[in-house]
Protein backbone atom coordinates (compact mmCIF):
# COMPACT_ATOMS: atom_id res chain seq x y z
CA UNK A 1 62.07 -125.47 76.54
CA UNK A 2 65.20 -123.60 75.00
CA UNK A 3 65.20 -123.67 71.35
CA UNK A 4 68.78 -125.06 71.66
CA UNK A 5 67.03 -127.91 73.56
CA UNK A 6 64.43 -128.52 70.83
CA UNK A 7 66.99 -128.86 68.25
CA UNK A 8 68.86 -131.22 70.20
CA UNK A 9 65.79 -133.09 70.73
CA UNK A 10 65.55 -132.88 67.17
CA UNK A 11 68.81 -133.89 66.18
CA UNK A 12 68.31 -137.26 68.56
CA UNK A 13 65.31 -138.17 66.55
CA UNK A 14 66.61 -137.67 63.56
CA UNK A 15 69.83 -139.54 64.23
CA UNK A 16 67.35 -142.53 65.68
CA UNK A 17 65.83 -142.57 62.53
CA UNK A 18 68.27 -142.52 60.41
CA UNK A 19 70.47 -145.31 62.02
CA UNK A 20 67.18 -147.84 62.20
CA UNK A 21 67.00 -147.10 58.42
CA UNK A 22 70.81 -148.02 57.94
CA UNK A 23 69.58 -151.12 59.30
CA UNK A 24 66.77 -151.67 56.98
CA UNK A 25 64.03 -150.75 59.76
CA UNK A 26 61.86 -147.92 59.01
CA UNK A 27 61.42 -145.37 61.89
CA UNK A 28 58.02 -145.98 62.60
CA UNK A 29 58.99 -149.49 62.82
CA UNK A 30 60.09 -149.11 66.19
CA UNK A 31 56.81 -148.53 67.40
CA UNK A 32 56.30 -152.72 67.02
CA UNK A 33 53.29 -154.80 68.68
CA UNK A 34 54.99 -156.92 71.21
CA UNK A 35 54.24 -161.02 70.58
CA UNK A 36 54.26 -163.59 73.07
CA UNK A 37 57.09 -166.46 73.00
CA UNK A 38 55.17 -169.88 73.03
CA UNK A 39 54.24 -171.25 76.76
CA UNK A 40 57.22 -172.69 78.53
CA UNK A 41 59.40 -171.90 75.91
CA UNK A 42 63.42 -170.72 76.38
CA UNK A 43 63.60 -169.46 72.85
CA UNK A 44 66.97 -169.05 70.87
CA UNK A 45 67.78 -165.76 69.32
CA UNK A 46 70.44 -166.49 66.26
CA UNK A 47 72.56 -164.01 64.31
CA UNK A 48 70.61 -164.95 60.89
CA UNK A 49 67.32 -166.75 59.99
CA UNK A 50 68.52 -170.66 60.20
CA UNK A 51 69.67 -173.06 62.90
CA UNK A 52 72.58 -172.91 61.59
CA UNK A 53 73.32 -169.60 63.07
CA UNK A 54 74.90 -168.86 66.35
CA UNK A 55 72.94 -167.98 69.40
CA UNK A 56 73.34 -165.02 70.35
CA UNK A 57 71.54 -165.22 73.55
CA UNK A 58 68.31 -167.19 74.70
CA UNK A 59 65.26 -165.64 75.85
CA UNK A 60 63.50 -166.64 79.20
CA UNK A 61 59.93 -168.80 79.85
CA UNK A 62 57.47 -165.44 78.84
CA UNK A 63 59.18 -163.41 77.40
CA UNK A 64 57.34 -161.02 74.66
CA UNK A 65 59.45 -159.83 71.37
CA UNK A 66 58.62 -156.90 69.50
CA UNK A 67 59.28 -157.89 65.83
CA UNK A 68 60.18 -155.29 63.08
CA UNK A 69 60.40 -157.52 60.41
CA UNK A 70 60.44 -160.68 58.70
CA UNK A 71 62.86 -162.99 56.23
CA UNK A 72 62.44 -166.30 55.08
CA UNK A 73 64.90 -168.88 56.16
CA UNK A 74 65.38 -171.79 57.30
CA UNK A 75 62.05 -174.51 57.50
CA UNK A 76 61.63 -174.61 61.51
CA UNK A 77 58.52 -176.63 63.14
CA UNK A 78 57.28 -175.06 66.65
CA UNK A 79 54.70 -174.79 68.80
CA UNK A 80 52.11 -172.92 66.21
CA UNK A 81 52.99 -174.85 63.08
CA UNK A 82 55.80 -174.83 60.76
CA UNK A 83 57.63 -172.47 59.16
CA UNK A 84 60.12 -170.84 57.36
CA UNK A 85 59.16 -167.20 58.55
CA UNK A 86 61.95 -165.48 60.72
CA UNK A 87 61.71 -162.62 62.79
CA UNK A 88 63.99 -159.66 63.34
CA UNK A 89 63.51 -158.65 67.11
CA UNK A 90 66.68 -156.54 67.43
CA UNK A 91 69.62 -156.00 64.94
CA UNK A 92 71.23 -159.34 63.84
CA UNK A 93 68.90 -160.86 66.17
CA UNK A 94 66.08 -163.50 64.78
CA UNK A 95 63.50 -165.83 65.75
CA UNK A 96 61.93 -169.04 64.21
CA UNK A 97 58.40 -167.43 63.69
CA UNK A 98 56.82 -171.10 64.60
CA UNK A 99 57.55 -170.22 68.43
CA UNK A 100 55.95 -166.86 67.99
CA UNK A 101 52.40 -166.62 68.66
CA UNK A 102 51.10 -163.76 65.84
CA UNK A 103 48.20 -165.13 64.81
CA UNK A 104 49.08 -165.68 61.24
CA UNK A 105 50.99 -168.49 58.89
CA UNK A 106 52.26 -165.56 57.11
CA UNK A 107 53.85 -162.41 57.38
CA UNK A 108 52.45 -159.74 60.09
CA UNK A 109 55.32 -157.32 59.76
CA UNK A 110 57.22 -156.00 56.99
CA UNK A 111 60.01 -157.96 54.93
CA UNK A 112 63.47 -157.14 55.98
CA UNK A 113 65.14 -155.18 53.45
């Protein structure tokens, strides 16, 4: 490889990184453990951590989310208990934790900032 090609290789990390940071996720974040989405489950993915938040799409029966982090919110009861745990699987994009199967009441990722 050219050494004009590793800096631009360079350059693309280090603009990934430092855009995930803008929004609050560390860079090492993005290397997430994927969770399953409870059995038989269309799952809504809101704009903030509440019901009261618009959809902002809806993810299909299976479907696995990386999460890269976590906010309290609004109290939601699912599938593995209830819950006011959130999860941030993409920017502005959240998930009642109580339809995510992580194997934990609490937190397994780190608080949103």
């Amino acid at each position: 490889m050219t050494s004009r090609g590793r800096r631009s290789l360079l350059l693309a990390g280090a603009t990934t990184g430092a855009f995930l940071m803008v929004l609050g996720i560390s860079p090492t974040a993005s290397a997430a453990t994927y969770y399953d989405v409870a059995p038989g489950v269309q799952l809504n993915v809101r704009r903030g951590p509440g019901t009261q938040y618009p959809i902002v799409r809806t993810l299909p029966v299976g479907a696995k989310v990386a999460i890269y982090c976590q906010t309290p919110g609004e109290t939601v009861t699912g599938p593995y208990g209830t819950s006011n745990i959130w999860d941030n699987i993409d920017s502005g994009e959240y998930v009642a934790d109580a339809y995510v199967k992580t194997g934990s009441d609490g937190y397994v990722r780190p608080r949103c900032a």
